[in-house]
Protein backbone atom coordinates (compact mmCIF):
# COMPACT_ATOMS: atom_id res chain seq x y z
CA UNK A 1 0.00 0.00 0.00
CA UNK A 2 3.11 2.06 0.51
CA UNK A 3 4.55 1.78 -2.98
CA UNK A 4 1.17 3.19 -5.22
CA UNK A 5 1.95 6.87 -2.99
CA UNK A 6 5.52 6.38 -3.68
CA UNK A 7 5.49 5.51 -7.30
CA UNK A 8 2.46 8.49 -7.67
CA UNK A 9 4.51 10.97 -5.97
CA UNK A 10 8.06 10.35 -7.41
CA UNK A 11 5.70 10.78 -10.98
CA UNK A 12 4.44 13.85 -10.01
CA UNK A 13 7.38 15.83 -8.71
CA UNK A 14 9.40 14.38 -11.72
CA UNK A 15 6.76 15.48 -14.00
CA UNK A 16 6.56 18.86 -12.39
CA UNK A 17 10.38 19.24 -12.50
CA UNK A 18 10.27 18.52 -16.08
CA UNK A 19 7.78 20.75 -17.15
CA UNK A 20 8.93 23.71 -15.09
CA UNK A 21 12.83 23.48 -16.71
CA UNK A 22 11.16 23.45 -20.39
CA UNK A 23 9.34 25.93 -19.66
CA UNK A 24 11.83 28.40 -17.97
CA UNK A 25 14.36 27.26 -21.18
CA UNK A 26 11.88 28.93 -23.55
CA UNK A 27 12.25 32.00 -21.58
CA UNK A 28 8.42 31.87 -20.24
CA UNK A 29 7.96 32.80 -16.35
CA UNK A 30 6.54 30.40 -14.10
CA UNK A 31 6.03 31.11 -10.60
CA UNK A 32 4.70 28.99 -7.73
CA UNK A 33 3.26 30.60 -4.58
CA UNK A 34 4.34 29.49 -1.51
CA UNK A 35 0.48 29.77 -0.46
CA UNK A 36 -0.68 27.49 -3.29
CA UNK A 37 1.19 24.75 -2.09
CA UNK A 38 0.46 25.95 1.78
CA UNK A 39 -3.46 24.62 0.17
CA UNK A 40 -2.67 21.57 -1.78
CA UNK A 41 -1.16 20.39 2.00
CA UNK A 42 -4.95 21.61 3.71
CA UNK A 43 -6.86 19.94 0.55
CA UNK A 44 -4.93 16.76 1.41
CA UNK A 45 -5.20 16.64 5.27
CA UNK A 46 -9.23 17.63 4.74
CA UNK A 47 -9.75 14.36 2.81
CA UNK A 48 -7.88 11.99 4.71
CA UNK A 49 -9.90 13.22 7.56
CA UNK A 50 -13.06 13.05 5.26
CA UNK A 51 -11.75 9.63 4.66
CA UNK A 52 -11.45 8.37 7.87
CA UNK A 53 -14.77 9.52 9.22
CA UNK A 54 -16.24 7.79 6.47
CA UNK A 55 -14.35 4.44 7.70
CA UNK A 56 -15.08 4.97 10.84
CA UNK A 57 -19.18 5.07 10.70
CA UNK A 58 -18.69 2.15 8.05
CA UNK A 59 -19.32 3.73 4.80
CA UNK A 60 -16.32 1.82 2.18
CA UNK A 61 -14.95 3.64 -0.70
CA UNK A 62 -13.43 1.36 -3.34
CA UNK A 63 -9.60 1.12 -3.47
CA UNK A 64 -9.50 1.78 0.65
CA UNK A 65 -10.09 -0.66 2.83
CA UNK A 66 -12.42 0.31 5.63
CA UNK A 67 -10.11 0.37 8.52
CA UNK A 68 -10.19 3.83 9.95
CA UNK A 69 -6.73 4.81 8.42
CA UNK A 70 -7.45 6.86 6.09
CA UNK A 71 -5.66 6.33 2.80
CA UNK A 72 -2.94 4.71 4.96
CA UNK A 73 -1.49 1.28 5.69
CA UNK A 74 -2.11 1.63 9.77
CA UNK A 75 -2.90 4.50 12.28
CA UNK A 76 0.97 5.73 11.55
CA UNK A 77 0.54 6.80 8.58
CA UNK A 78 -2.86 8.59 9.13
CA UNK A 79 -1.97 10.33 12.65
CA UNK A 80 1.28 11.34 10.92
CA UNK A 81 -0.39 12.67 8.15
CA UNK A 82 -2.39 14.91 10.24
CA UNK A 83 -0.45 15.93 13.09
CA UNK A 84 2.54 17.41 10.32
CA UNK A 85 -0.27 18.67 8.36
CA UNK A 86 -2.19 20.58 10.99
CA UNK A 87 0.27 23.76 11.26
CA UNK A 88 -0.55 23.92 7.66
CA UNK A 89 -3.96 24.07 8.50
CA UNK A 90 -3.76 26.11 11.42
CA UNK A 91 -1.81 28.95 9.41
CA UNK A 92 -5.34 30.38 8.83
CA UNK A 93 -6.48 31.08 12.27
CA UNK A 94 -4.66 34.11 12.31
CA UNK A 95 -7.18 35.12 8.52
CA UNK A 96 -9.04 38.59 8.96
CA UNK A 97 -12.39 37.27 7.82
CA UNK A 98 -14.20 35.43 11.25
CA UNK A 99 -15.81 32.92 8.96
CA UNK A 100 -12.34 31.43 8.54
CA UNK A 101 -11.18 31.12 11.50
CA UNK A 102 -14.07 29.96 12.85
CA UNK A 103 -14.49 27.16 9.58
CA UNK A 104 -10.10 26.20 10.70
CA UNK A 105 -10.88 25.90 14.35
CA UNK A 106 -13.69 23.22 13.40
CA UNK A 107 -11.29 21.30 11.21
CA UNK A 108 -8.43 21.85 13.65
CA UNK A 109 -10.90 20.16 16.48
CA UNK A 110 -12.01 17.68 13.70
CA UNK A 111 -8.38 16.61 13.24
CA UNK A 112 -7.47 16.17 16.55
CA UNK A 113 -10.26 13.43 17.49
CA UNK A 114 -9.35 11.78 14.24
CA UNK A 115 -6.31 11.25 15.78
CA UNK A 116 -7.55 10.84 18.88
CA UNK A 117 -9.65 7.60 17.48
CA UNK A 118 -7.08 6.36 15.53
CA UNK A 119 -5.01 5.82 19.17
CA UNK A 120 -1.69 6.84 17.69
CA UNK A 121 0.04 8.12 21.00
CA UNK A 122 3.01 9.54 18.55
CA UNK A 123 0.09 11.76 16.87
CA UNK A 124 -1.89 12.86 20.27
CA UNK A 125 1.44 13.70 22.05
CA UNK A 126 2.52 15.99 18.41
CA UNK A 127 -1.06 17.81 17.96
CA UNK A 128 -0.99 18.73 22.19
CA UNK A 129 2.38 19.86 21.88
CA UNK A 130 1.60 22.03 18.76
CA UNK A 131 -1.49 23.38 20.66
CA UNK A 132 0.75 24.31 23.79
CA UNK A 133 3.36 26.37 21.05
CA UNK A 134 0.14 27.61 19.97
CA UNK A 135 -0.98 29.21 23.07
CA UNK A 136 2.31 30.35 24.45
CA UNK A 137 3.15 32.58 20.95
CA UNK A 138 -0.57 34.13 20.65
CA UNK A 139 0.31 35.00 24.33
CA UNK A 140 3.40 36.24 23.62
CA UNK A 141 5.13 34.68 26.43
CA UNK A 142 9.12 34.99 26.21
CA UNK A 143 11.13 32.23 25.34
CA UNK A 144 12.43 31.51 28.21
CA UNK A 145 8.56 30.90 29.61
CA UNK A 146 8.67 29.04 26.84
CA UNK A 147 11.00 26.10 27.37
CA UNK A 148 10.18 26.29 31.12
CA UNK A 149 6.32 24.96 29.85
CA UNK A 150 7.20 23.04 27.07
CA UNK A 151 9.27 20.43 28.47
CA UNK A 152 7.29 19.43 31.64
CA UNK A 153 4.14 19.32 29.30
CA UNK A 154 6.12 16.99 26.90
CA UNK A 155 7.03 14.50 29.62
CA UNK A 156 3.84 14.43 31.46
CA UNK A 157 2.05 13.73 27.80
CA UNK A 158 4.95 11.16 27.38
CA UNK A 159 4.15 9.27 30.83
CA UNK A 160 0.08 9.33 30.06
CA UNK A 161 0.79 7.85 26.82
CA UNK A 162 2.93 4.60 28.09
CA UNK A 163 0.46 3.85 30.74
CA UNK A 164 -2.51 4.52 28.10
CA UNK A 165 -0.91 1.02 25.92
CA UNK A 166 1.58 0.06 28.47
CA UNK A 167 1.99 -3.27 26.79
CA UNK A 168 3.13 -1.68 23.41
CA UNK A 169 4.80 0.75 25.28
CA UNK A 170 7.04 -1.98 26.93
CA UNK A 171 7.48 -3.30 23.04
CA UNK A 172 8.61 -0.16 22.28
CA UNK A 173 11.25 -0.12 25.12
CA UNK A 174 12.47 -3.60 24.00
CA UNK A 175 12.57 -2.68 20.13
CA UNK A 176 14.65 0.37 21.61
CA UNK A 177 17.35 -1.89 24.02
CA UNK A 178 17.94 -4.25 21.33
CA UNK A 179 18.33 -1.52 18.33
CA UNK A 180 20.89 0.49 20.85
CA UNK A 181 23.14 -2.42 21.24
CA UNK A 182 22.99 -2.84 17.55
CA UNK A 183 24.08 0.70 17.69
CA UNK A 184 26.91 -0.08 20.05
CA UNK A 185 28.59 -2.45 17.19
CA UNK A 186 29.11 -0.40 14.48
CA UNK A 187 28.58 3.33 15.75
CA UNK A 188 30.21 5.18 13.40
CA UNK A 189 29.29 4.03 10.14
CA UNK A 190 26.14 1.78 11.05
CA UNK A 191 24.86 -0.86 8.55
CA UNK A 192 23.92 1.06 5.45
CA UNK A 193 20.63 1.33 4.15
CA UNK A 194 18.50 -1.90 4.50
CA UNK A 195 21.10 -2.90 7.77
CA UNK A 196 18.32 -2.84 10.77
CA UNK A 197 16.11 -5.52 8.89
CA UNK A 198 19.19 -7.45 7.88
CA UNK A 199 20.46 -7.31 11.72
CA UNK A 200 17.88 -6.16 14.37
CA UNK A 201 15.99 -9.77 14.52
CA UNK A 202 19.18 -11.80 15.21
CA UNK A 203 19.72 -9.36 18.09
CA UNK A 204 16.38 -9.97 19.36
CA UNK A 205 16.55 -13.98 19.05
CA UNK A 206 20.11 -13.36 21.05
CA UNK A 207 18.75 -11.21 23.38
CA UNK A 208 15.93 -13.86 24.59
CA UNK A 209 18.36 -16.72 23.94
CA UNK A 210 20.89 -15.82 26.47
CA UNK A 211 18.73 -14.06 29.17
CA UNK A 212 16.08 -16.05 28.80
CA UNK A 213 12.21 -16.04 28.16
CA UNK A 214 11.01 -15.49 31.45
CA UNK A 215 10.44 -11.59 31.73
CA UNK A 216 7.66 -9.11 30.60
CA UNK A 217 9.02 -8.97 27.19
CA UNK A 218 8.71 -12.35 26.06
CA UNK A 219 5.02 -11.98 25.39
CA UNK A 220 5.15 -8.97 23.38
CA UNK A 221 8.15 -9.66 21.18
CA UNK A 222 7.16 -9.44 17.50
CA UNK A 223 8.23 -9.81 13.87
CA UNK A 224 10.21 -6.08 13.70
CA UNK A 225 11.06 -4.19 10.20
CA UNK A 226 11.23 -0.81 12.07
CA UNK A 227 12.97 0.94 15.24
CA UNK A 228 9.88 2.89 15.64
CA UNK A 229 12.37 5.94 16.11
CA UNK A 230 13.27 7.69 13.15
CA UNK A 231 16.75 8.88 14.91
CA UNK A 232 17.52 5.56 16.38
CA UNK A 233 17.14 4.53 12.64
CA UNK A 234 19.32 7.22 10.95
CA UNK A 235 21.89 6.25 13.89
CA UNK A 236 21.71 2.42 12.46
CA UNK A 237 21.87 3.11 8.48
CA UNK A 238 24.92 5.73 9.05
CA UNK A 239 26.26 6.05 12.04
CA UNK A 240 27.33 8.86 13.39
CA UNK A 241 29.28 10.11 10.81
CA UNK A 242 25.71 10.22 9.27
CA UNK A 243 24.17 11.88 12.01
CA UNK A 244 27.01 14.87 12.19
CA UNK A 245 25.89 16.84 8.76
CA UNK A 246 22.11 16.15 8.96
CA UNK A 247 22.65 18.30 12.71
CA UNK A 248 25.10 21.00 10.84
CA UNK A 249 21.50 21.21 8.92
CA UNK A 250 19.00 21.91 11.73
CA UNK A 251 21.71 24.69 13.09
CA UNK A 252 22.03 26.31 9.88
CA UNK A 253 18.31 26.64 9.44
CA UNK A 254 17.96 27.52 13.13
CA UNK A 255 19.69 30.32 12.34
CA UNK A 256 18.30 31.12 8.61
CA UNK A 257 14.90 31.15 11.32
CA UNK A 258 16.07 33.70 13.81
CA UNK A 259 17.60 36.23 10.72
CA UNK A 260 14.48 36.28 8.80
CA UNK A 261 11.51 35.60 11.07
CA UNK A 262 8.43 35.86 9.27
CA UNK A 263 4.28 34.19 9.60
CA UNK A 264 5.36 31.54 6.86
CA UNK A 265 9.01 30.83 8.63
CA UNK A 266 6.81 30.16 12.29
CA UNK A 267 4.42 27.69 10.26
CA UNK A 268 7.45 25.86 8.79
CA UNK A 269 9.23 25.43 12.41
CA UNK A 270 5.57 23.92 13.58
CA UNK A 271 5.86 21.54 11.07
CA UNK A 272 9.22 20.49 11.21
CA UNK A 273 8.58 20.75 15.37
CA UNK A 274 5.61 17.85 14.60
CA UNK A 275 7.58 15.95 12.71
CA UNK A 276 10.69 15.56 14.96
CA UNK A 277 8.48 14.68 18.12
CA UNK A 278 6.49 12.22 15.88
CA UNK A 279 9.62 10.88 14.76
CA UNK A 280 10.38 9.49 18.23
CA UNK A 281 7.86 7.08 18.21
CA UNK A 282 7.02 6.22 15.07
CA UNK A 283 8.20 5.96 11.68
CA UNK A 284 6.52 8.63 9.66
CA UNK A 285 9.55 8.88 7.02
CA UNK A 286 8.05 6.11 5.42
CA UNK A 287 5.68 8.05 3.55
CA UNK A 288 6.13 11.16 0.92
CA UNK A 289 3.92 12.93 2.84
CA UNK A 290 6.40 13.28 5.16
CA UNK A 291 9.21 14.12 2.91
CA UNK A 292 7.67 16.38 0.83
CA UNK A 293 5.98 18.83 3.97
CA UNK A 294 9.99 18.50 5.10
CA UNK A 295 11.42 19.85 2.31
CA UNK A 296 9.31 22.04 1.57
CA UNK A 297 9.38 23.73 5.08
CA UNK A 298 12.54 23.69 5.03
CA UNK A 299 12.57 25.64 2.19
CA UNK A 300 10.49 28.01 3.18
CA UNK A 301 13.47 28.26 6.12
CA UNK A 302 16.13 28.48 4.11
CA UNK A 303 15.29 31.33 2.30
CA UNK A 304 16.47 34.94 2.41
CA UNK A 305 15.67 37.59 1.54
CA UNK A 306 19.53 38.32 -0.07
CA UNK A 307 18.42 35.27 -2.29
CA UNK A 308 17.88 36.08 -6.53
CA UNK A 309 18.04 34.21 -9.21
CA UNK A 310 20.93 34.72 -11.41
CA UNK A 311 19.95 35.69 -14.79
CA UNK A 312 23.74 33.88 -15.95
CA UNK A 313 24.44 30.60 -18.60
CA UNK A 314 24.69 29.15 -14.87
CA UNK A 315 20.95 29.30 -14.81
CA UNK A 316 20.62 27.36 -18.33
CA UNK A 317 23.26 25.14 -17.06
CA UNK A 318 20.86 23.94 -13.88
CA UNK A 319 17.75 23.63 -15.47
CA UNK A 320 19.37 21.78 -18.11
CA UNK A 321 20.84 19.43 -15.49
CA UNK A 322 17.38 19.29 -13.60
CA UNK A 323 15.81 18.61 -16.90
CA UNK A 324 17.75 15.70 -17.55
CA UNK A 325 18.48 14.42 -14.17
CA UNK A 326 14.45 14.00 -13.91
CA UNK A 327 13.71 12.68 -17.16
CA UNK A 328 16.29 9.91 -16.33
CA UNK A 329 14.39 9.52 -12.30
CA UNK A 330 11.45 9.46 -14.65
CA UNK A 331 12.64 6.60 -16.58
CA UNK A 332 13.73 4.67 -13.42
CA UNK A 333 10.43 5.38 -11.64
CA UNK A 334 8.97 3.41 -14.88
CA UNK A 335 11.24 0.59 -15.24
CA UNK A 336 10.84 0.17 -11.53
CA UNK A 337 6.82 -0.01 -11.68
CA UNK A 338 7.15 -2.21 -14.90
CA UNK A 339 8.80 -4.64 -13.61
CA UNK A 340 6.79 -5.05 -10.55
CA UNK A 341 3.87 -5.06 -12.72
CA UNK A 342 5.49 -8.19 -14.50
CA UNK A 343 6.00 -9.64 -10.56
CA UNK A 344 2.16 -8.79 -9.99
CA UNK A 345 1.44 -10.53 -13.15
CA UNK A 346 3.82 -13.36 -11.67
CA UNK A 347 2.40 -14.14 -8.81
CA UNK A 348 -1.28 -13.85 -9.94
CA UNK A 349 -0.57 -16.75 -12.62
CA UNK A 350 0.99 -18.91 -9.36
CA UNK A 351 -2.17 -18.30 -7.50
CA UNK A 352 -4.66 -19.17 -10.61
CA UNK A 353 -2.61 -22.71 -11.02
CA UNK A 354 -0.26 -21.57 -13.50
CA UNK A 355 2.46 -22.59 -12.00
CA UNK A 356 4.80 -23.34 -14.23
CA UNK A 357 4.11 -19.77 -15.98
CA UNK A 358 4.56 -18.09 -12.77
CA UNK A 359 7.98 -19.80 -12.18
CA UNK A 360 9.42 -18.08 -15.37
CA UNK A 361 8.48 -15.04 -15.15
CA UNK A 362 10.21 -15.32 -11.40
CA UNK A 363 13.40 -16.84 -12.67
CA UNK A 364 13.83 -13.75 -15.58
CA UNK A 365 12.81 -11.50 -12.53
CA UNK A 366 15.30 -12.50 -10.09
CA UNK A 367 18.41 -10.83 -11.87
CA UNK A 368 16.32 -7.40 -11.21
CA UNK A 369 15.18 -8.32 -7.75
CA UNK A 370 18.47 -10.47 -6.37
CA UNK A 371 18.58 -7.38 -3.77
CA UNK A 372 14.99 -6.98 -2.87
CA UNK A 373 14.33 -9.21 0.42
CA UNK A 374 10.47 -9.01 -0.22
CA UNK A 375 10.93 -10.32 -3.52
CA UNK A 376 13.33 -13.25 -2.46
CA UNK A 377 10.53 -14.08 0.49
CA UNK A 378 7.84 -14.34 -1.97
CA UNK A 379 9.74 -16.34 -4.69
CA UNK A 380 11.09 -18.83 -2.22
CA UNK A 381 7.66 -19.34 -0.29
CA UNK A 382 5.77 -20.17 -3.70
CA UNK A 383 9.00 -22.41 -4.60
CA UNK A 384 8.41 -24.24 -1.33
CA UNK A 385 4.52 -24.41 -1.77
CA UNK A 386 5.37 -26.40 -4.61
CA UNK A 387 7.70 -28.55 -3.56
CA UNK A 388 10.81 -27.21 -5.40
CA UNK A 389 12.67 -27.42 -1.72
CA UNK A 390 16.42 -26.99 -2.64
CA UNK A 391 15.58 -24.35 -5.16
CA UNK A 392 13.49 -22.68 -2.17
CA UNK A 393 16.25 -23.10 -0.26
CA UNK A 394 18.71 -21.22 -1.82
CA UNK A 395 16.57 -17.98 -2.42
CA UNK A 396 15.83 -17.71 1.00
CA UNK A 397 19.72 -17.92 1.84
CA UNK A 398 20.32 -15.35 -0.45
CA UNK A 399 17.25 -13.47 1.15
CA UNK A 400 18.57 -13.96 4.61
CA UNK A 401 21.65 -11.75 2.99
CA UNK A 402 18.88 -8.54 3.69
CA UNK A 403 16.55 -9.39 5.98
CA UNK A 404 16.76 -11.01 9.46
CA UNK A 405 13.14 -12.38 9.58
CA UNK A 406 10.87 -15.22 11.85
CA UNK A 407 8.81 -15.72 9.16
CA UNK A 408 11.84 -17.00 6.82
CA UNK A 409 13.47 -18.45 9.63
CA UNK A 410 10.32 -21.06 9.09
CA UNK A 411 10.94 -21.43 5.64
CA UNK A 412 14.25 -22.30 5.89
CA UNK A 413 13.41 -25.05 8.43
CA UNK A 414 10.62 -26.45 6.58
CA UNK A 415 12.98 -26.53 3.47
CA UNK A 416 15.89 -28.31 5.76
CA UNK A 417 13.28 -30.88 7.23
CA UNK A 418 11.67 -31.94 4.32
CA UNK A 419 15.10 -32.51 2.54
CA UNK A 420 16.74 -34.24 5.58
CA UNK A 421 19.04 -31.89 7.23
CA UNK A 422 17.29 -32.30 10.55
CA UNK A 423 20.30 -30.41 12.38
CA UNK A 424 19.69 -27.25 10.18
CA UNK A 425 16.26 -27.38 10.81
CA UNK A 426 16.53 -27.47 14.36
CA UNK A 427 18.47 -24.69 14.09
CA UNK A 428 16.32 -22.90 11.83
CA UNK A 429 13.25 -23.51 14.13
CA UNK A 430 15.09 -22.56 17.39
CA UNK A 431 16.36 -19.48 15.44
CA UNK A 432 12.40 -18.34 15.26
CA UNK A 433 11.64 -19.31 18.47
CA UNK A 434 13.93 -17.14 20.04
CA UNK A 435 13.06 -14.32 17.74
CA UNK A 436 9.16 -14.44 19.00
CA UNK A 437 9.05 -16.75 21.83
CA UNK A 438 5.49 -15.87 22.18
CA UNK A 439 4.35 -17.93 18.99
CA UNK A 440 3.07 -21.00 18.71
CA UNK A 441 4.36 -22.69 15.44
CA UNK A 442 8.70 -22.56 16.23
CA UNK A 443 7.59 -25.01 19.48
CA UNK A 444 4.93 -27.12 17.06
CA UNK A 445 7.31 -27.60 14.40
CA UNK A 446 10.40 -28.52 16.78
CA UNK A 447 8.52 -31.22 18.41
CA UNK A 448 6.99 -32.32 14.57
CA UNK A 449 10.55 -32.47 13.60
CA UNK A 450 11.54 -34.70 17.40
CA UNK A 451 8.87 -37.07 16.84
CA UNK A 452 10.07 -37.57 13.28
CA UNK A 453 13.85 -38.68 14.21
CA UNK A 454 12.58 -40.42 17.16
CA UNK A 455 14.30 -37.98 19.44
CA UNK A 456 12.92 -36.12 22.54
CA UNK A 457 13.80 -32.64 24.01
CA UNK A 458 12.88 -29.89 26.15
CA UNK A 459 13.01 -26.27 25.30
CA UNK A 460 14.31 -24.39 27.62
């Protein structure tokens, strides 16, 4: 569900791009207000929150399932959506004409029991922190008044929320132990992009293997493909070294902020002050909503009013680069969505009882997708489903190259058992076990595998 947002907004910005550097080429002026786009961001949070009100009274619109998320995959995305998006929204309270103000506080309530219902903590804790800001500048409070409020507010918001879910809260807390000893073995350069799901799940398993499964985290321990912590994941893909020029950043706009304060700069810090807090719980990077209300208020930031646009060959010279450095991300973008149409088309023929059809179109695929761990799940689980065990075998080794993973853990030991290699499979099984030792099947299919060599033993 993430990809179709992805693949629509890479098109459109890429698109956009293109048309804007043909267009300045030929000499014709094109200007985009920063308020027009200010409204494409209000357009978008009002129907998501349309959206989800229509979920949540029942009422299913086709191509979104009705799960009170919005357009989203889970509450994440939604509550993210909406608590970045409200300062966005919220720019119009300060409108001359009543009727405004009065139609943006509605919305502005409407918003926050969306998120409210949807039970993200991450969002509530981001729209109450907003309102505080809020209050404090239309009171005109110094800054120092400021900080003194903000902080105690934050933590008391923080200790409500844990005890509101206290179980996921405590899955949070182990998610976060295991990730910062992951941390602790590569700090400075991390693991590169892809290196917590390669990694964090074979912490995890050793983490319950050597202290044991007898404490409050055994029961929640889950499958895990995030941090849930946006920094602790920035800290895992690069390290520190990584972490040193994205804070250079935040200081240079911090001070871009302070030399040209302005209405538009103050709605730009709100968002970028939502998306930091949200960003300590959650994952909200994930989407190009996200990325695109970023750089875009960073933007806004960044600029000066010393700022022009040269009217030099240097000017040529860029949009000729941007012109051709998007039609090639255009071309990508397609190639990319073509050939996971063709995997689509794949796995659909599999599914009808075309088999053997299927299996081609996976084995041409595989030189495209040898680095894509969802792709190397899928193609070994079908290969297994139909008995091709060895073949299964080896994509899921070469899928265990980028993902750490319970679920392939299984594969791999149903592979091993069925061809014999009854130490592997143990292995394989305790492997998973130790990963979620909350789950049934690793226990079922180690004592399946015991009374099938005749052997007895006791997990301990």
């Amino acid at each position: 569900m993430i990809t179709p947002k992805w693949v629509f907004c890479l098109s459109g910005v890429l698109m956009t791009m293109i048309w804007y550097s043909v267009v300045r080429l030929f000499g014709v002026a094109c200007y985009c207000s920063i308020a027009s786009v200010r409204l494409c961001f209000v357009v978008a949070v009002c129907s998501e929150v349309m959206l989800f009100f229509f979920q949540w009274i029942g009422i299913s619109i086709k191509t979104f399932s009705c799960n009170g998320t919005g357009s989203f995959d889970n509450p994440a995305g939604f509550a993210s959506c909406m608590s970045i998006g409200t300062p966005f929204v919220a720019y119009f309270l300060c409108n001359q004409r009543k009727w405004v103000r009065t139609v943006v506080g509605l919305l502005s309530l409407t918003i926050f029991v969306a998120v409210t219902l949807s039970g993200s903590r991450a969002g509530f804790i981001s729209i109450m922190l907003l309102l505080v800001c809020w209050v404090y500048q239309k009171a005109k409070n110094s800054t120092k008044q400021y900080r003194v409020i903000l902080l105690p507010v934050f933590f008391f918001l923080l200790v409500c929320s844990y005890f509101a879910k206290k179980d996921s809260a405590d899955g949070r807390l182990l998610i976060w132990r295991c990730s910062i000893e992951l941390i602790g073995e590569s700090p400075l350069v991390g693991y590169g992009i892809g290196g917590f799901e390669a990694n964090y799940m074979d912490v995890q398993a050793e983490y319950f293997r050597t202290g044991g499964i007898n404490n409050r985290f055994a029961i929640l321990a889950s499958n895990i493909k995030n941090p849930f912590n946006e920094y602790l994941h920035l800290l895992l893909t690069f390290g520190i070294t990584g972490l040193i020029p994205i804070a250079g950043f935040i200081m240079w706009l911090r001070h871009r902020y302070q030399k040209y304060p302005s209405k538009d700069k103050r709605m730009a810090f709100y968002v970028l002050l939502s998306t930091g807090v949200f960003s300590l719980f959650s994952y909200p990077f994930t989407y190009p909503f996200t990325w695109i209300t970023t750089i875009f208020s960073g933007y806004i930031i960044a600029r000066g009013n010393e700022w022009t646009i040269a009217r030099t060959k240097l000017k040529y010279i860029i949009l000729i680069l941007v012109l051709g450095g998007s039609a090639f991300g255009g071309a990508t973008v397609y190639q990319c969505f073509n050939m996971k149409a063709k995997w689509r088309n794949a796995s659909n023929l599999v599914l009808q009882g075309h088999v053997n059809d299927g299996l081609q179109i996976y084995g041409t695929l595989i030189q495209l997708f040898d680095k894509n761990p969802y792709f190397l799940y899928n193609y070994a689980a079908i290969l297994q489903e139909n008995g091709r065990y060895r073949d299964s075998q080896t994509i899921a080794e070469m899928c265990c190259r980028y993902w750490s993973d319970y679920d392939l853990e299984l594969i791999m030991g149903d592979n091993a058992k069925q061809m014999k290699e009854f130490k592997k499979a143990e292995k394989h099984y305790l492997q998973a076990y130790h990963m979620c030792p909350s789950r049934f099947l690793p226990p079922y299919k180690l004592l399946q595998l015991y009374k099938e060599i005749g052997d007895r033993y006791t997990i301990k």
